[in-house]
C-alpha atoms as a PDB file:
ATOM      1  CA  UNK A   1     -11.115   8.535  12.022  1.00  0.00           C
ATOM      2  CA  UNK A   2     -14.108   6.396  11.058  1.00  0.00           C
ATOM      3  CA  UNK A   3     -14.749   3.203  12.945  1.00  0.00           C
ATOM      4  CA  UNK A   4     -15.952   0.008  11.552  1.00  0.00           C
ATOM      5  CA  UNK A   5     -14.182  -2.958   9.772  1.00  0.00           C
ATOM      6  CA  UNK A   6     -12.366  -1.806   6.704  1.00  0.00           C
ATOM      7  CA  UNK A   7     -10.759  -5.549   5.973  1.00  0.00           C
ATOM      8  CA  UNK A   8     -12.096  -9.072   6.822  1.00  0.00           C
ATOM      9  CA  UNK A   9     -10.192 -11.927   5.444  1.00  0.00           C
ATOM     10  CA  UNK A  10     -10.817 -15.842   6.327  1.00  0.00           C
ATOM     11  CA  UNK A  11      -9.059 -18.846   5.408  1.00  0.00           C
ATOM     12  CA  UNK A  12      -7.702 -16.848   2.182  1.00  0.00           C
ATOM     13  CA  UNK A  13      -5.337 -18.903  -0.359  1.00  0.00           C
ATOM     14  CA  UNK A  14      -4.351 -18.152  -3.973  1.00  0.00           C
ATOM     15  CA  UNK A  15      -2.239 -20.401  -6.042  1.00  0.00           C
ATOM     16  CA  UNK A  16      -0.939 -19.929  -9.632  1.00  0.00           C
ATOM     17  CA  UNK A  17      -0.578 -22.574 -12.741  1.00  0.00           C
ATOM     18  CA  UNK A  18       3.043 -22.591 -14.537  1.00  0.00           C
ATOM     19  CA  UNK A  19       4.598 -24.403 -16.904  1.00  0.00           C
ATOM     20  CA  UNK A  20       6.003 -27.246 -14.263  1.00  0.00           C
ATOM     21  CA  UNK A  21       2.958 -27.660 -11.892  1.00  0.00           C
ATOM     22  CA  UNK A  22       0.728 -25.423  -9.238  1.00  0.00           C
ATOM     23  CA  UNK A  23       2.442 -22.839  -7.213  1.00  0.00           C
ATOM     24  CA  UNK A  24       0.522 -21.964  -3.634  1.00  0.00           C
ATOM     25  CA  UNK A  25       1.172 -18.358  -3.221  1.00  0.00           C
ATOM     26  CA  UNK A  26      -0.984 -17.319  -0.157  1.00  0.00           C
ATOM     27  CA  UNK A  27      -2.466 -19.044   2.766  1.00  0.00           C
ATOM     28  CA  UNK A  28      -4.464 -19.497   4.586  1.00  0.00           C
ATOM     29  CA  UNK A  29      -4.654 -15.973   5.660  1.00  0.00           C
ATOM     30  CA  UNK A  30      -6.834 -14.991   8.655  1.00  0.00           C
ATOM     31  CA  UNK A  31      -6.310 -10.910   8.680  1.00  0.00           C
ATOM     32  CA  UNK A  32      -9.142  -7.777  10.367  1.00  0.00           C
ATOM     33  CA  UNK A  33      -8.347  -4.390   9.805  1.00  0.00           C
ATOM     34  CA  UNK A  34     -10.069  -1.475  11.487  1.00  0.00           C
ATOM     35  CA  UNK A  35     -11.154   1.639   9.437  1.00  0.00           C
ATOM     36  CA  UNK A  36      -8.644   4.203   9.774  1.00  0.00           C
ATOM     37  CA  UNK A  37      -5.619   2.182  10.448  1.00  0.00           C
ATOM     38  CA  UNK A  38      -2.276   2.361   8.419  1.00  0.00           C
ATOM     39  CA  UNK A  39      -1.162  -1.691   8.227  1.00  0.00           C
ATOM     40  CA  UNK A  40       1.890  -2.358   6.986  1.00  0.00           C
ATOM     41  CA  UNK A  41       2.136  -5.530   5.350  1.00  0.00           C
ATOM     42  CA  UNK A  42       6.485  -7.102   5.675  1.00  0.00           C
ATOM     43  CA  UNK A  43       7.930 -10.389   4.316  1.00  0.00           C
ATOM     44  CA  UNK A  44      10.584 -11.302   2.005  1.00  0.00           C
ATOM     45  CA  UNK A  45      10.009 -11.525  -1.849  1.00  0.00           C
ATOM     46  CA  UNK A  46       7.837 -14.544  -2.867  1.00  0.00           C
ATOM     47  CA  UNK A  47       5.608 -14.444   0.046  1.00  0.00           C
ATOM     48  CA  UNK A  48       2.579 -13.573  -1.794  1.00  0.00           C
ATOM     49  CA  UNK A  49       2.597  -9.402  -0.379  1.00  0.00           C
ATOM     50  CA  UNK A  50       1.350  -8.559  -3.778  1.00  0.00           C
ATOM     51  CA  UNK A  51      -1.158 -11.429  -4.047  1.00  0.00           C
ATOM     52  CA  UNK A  52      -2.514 -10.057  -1.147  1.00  0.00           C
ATOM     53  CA  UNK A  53      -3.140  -6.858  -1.932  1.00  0.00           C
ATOM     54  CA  UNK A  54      -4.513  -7.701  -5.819  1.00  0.00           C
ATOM     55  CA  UNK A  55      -7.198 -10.045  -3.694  1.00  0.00           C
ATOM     56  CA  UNK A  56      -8.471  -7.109  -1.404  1.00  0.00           C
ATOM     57  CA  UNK A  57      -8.596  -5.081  -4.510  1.00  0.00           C
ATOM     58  CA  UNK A  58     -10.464  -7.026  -6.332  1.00  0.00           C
ATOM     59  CA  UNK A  59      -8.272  -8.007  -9.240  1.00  0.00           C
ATOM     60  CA  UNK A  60      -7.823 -11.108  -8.652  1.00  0.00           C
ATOM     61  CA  UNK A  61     -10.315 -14.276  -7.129  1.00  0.00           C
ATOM     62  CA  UNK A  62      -9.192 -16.269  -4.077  1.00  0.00           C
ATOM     63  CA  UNK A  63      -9.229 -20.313  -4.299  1.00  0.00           C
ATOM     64  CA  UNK A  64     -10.557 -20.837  -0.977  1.00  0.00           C
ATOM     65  CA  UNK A  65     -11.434 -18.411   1.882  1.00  0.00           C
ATOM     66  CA  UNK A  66     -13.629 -15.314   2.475  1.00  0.00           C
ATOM     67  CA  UNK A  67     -12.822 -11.601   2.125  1.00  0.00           C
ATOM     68  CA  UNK A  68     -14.852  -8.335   2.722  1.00  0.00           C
ATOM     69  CA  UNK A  69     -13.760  -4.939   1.965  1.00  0.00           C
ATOM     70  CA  UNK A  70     -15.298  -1.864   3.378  1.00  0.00           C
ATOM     71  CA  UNK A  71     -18.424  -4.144   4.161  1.00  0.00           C
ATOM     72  CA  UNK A  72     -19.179  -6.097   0.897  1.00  0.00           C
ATOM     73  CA  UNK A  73     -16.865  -8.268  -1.732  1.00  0.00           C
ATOM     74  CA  UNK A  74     -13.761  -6.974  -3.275  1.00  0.00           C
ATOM     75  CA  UNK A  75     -14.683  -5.130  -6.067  1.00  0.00           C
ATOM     76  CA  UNK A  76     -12.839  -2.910  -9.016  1.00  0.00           C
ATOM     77  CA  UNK A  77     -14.355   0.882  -7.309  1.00  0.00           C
ATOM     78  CA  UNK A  78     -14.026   4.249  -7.098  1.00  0.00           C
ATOM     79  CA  UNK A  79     -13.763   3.551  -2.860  1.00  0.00           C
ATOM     80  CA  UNK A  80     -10.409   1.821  -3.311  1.00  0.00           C
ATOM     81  CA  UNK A  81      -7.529   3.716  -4.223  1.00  0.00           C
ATOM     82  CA  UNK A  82      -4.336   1.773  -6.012  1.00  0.00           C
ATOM     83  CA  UNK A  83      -0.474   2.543  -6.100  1.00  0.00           C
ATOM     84  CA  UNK A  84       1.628   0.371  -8.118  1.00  0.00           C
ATOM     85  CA  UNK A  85       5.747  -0.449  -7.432  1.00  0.00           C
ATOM     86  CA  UNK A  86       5.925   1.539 -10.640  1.00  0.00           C
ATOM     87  CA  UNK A  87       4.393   5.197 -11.034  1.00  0.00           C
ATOM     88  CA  UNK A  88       2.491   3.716 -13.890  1.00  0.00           C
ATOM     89  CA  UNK A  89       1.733   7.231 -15.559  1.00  0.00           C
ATOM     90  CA  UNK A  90       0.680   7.984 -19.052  1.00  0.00           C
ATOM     91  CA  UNK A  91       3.440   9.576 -20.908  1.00  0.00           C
ATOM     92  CA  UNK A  92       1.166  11.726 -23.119  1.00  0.00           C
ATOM     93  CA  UNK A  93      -0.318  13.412 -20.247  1.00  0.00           C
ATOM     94  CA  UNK A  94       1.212  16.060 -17.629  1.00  0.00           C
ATOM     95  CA  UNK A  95       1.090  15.599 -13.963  1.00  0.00           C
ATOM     96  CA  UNK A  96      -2.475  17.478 -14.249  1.00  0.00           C
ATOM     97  CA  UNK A  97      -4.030  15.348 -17.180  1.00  0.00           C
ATOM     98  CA  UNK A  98      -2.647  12.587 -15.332  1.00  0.00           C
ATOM     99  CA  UNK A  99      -4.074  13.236 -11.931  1.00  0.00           C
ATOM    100  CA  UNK A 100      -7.431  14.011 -13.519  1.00  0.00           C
ATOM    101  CA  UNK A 101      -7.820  11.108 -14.962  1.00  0.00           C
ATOM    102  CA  UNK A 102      -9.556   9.130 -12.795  1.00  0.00           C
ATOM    103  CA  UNK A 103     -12.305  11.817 -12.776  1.00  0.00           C
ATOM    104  CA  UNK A 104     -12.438  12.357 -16.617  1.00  0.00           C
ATOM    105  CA  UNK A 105     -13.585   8.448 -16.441  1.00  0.00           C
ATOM    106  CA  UNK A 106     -15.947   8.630 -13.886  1.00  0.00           C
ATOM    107  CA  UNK A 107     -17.592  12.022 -15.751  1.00  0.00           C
ATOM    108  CA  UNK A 108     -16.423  14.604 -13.462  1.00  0.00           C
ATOM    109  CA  UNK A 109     -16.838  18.240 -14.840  1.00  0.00           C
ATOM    110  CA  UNK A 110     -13.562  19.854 -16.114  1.00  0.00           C
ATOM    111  CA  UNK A 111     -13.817  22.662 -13.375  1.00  0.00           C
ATOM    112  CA  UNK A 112     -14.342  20.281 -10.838  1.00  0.00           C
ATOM    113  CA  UNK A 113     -11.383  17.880 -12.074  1.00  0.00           C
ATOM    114  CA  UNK A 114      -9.354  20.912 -12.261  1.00  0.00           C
ATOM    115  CA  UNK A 115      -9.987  22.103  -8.529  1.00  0.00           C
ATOM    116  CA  UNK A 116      -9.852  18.507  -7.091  1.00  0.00           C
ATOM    117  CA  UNK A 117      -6.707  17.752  -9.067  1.00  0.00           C
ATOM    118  CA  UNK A 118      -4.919  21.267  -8.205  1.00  0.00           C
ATOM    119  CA  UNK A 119      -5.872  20.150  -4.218  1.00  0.00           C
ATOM    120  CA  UNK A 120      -4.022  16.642  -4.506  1.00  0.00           C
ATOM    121  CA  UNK A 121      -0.933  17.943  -6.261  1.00  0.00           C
ATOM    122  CA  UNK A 122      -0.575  20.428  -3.362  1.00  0.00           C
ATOM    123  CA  UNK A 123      -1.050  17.410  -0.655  1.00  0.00           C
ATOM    124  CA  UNK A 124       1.942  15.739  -2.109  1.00  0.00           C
ATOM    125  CA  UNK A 125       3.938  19.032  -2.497  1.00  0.00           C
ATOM    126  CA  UNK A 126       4.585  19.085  -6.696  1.00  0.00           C
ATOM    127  CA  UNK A 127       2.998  22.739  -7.258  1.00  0.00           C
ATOM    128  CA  UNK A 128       4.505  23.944 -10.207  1.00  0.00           C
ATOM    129  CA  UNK A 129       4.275  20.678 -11.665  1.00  0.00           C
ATOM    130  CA  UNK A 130       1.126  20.953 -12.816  1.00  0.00           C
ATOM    131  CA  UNK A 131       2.148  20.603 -16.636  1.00  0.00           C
ATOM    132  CA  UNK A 132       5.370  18.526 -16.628  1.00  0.00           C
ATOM    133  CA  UNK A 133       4.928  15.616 -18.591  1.00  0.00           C
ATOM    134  CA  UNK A 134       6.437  12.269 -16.626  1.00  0.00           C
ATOM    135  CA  UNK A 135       9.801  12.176 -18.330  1.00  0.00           C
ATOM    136  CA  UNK A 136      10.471  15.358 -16.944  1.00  0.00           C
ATOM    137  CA  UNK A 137      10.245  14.409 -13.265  1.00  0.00           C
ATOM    138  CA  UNK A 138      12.275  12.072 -11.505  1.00  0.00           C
ATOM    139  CA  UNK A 139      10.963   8.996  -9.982  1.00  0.00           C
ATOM    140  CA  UNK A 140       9.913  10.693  -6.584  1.00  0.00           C
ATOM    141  CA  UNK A 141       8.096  13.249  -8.215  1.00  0.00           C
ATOM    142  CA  UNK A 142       6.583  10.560 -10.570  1.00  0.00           C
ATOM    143  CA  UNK A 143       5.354   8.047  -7.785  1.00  0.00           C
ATOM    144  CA  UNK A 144       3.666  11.555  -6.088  1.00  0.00           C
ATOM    145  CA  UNK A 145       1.568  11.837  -8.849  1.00  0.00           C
ATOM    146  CA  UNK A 146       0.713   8.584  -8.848  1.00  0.00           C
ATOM    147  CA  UNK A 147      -0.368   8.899  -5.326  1.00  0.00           C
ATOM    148  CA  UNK A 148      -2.258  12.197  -6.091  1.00  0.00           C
ATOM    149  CA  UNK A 149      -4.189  10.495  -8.970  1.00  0.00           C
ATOM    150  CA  UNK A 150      -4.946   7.547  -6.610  1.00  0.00           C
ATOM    151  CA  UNK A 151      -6.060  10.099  -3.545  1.00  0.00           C
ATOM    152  CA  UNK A 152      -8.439  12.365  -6.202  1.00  0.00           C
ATOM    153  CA  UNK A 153     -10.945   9.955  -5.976  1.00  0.00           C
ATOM    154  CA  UNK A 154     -11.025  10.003  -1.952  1.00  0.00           C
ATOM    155  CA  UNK A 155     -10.746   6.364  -1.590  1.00  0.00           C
ATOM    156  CA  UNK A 156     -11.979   5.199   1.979  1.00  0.00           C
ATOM    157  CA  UNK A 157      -9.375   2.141   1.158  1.00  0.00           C
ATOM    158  CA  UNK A 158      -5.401   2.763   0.089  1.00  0.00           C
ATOM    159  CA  UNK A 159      -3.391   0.067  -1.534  1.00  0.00           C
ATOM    160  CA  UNK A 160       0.151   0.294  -1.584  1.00  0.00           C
ATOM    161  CA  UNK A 161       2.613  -2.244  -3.707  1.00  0.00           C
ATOM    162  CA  UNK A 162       6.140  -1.144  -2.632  1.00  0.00           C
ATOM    163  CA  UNK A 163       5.585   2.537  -3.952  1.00  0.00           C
ATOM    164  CA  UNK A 164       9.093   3.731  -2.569  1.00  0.00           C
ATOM    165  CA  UNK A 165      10.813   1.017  -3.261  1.00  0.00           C
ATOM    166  CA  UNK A 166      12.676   1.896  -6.306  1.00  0.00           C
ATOM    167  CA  UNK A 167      13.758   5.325  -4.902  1.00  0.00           C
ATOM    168  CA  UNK A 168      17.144   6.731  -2.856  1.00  0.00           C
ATOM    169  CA  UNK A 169      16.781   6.669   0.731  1.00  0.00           C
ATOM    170  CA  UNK A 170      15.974  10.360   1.449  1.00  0.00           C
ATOM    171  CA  UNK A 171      13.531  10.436  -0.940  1.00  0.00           C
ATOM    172  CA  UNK A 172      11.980   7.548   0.306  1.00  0.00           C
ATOM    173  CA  UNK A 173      11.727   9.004   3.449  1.00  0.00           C
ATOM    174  CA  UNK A 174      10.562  12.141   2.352  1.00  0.00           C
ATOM    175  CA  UNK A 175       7.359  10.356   0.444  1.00  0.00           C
ATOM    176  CA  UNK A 176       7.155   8.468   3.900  1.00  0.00           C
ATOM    177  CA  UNK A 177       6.708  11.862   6.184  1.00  0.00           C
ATOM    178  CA  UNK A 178       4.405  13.207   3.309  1.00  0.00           C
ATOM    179  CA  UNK A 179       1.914   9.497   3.139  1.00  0.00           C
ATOM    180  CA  UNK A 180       1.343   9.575   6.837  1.00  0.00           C
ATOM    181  CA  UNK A 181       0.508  13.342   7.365  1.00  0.00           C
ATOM    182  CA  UNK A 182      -2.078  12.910   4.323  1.00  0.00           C
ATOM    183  CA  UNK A 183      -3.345   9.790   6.459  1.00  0.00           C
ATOM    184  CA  UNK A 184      -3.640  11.139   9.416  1.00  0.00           C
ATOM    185  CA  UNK A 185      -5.193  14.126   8.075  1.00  0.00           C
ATOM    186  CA  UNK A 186      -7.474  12.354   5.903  1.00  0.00           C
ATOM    187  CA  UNK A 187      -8.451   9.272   7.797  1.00  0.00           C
ATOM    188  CA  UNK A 188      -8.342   6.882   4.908  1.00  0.00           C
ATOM    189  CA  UNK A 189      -7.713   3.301   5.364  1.00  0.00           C
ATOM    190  CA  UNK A 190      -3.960   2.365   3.766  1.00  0.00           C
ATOM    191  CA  UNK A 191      -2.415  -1.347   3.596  1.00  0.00           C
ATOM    192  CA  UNK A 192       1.116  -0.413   2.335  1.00  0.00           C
ATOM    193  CA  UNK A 193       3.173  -3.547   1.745  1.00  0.00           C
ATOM    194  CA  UNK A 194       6.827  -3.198   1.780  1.00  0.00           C
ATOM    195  CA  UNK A 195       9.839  -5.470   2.355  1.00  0.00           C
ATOM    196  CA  UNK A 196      12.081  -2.617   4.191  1.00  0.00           C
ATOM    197  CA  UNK A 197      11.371  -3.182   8.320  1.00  0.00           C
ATOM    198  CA  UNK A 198      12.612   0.333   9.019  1.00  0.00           C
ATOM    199  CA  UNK A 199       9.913   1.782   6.113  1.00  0.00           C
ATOM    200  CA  UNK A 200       6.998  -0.378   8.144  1.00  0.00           C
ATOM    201  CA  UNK A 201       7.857   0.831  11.499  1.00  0.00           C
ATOM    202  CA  UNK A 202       8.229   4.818  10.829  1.00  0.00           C
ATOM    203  CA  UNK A 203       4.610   4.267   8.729  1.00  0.00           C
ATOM    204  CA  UNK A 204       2.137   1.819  10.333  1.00  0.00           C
ATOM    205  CA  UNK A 205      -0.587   1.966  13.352  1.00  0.00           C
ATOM    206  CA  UNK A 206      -0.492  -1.906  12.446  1.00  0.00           C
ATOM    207  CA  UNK A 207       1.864  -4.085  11.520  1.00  0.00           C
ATOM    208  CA  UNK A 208       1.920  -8.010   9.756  1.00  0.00           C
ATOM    209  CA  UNK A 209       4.382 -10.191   8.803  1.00  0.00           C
ATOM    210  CA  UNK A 210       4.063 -13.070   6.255  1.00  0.00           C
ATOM    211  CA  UNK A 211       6.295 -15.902   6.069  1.00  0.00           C
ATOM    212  CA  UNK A 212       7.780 -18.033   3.193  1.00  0.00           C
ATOM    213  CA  UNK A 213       5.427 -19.168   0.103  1.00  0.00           C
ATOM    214  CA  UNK A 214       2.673 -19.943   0.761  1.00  0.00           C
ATOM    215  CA  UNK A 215       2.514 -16.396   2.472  1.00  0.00           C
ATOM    216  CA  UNK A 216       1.039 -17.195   5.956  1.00  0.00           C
ATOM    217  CA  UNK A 217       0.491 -14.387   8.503  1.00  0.00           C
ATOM    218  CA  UNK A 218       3.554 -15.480  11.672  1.00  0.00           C
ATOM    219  CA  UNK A 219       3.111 -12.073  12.954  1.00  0.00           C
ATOM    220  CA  UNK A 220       0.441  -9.434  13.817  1.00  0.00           C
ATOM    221  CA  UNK A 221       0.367  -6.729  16.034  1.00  0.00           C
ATOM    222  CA  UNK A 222      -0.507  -3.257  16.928  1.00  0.00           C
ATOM    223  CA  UNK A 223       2.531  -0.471  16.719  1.00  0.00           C
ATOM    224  CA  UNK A 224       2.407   1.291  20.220  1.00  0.00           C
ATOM    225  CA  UNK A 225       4.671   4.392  19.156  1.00  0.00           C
ATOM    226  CA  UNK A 226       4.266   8.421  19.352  1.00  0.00           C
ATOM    227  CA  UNK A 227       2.281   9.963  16.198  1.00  0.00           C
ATOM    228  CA  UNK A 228       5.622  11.441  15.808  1.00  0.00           C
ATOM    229  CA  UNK A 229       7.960   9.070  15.149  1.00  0.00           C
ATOM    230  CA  UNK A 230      11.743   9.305  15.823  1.00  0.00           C
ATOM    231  CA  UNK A 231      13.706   6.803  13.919  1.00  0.00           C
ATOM    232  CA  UNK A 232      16.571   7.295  16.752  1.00  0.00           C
ATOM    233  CA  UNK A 233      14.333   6.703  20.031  1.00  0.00           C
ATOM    234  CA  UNK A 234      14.414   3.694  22.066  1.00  0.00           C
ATOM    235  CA  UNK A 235      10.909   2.740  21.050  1.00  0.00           C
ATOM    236  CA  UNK A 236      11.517   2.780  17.648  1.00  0.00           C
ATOM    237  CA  UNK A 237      14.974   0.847  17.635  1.00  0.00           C
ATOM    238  CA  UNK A 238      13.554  -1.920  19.934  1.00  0.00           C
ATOM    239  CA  UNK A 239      10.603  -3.117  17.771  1.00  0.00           C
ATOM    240  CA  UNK A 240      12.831  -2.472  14.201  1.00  0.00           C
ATOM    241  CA  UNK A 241      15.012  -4.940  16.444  1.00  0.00           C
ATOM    242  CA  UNK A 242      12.309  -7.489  17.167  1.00  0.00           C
ATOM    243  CA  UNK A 243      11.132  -8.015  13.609  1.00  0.00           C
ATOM    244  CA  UNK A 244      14.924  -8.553  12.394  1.00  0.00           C
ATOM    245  CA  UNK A 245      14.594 -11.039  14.533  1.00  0.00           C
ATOM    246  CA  UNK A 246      11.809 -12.246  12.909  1.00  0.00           C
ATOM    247  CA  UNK A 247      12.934 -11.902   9.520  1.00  0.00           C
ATOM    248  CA  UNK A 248      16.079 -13.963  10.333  1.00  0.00           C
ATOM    249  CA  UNK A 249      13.930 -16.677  12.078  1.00  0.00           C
ATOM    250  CA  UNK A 250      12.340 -16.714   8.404  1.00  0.00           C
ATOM    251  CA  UNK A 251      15.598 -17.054   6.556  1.00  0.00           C
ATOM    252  CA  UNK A 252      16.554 -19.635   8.745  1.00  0.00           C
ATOM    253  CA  UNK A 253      13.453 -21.790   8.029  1.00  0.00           C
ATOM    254  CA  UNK A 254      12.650 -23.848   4.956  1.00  0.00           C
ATOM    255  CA  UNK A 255       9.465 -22.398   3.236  1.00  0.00           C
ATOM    256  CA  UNK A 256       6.931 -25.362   2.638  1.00  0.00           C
ATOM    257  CA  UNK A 257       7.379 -25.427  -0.821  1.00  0.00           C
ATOM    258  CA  UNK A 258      11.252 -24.320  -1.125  1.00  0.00           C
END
């Protein structure tokens, strides 16, 4: 895997307008991420996870702060690779059409789109797929495509909103054993956020937790388990220990701003 700084971010903080006054949704965040590293982003809902990952992507504009992506401002590119809660598929196109799309925008040649598209759909295991349309597939099978189409464009950076989170547990963990064999053998940079600790643990090389609104980084560390993870081991079951722990120190706790 590549070295380098994938993610700087300093000082970071986002907050929203409604109806009955200004909402602070992040920050300040102070967060580095090494190229090639799998960080897992936890906290519970409201804590500005998503916020996060729409600033690094460039959708959005921070308030205050600094970030730098893959060496230069967030920016709307072909580098960074996006994966929404929801598969977020066009229904009038088939797993094929749908994975190609990304190509067809950037001009890519029909053969090429073809072979690139036929490799991805292998890497997350839906050959015979190819022409399905999306409301033939169930939801597994639909957020796969949507992680092929995001991967066709070999992003050097991975964003992941809670991809899994809609789905039954086996499948979930099925799409978990499948993401981290295509990062390890593709050395991509992924920030996957999630709310599920055990999801986090099995995935990341690096870990962060955020705490109540405004979303605040109150944890941040390095995993230090096998390649291989077994959910049963001692390893494992100590740290998915230690950040319950964390999480309930969280509940506990009044957020800033309720």
């Amino acid at each position: 895997m590549s070295g380098g700084e994938a993610l700087r971010l300093e000082g970071v903080e986002k907050a929203y307008r409604t109806r009955t006054g200004q909402v602070r949704a992040l920050g300040p965040v102070d967060l580095e991420l090494s190229r090639g590293r799998f960080l897992c982003v936890l906290g519970p809902t409201g804590c500005g996870k998503t916020t996060l990952l729409r600033l690094i992507a460039g959708l959005e504009e921070p308030d205050a702060g600094r970030i730098e992506v893959l060496g230069g401002p967030p920016e709307v590119t072909r580098r960074i690779g996006y994966v929404f809660q929801q598969a977020a598929l066009f229904p009038w196109l088939t797993v094929s059409d749908n994975v190609q799309f990304p190509l067809r925008a950037r001009g890519v040649g029909s053969t090429e789109r073809s072979r690139r598209a036929a490799e991805m759909i292998g890497l997350v295991g839906l050959e015979g797929f190819e022409s399905s349309y999306p409301h033939e597939l169930s939801g597994g099978m639909q957020q796969r495509t949507a992680l092929a189409r995001a991967l066709v464009v070999d992003p050097e950076l991975l964003l992941l909103d809670e991809p899994f989170g809609s789905l039954d547990l086996r499948t979930g963990q099925e799409l978990q054993e499948r993401l981290r064999d295509i990062w390890r053998k593709r050395g991509s940079t992924l920030v996957f956020v999630t709310h599920r600790i055990e999801e986090a643990v099995y995935l990341a090389s690096d870990l962060v937790v955020l705490g109540h609104r405004p979303g605040r980084v109150v944890r941040s560390q390095g995993v230090d388990l096998p390649p291989e993870r077994d959910r049963l081991s001692d390893e494992f079951t100590e740290l998915l220990v230690s950040l319950r722990m964390t999480f309930e120190e969280l509940v506990m706790e009044e957020g800033p701003e309720g």
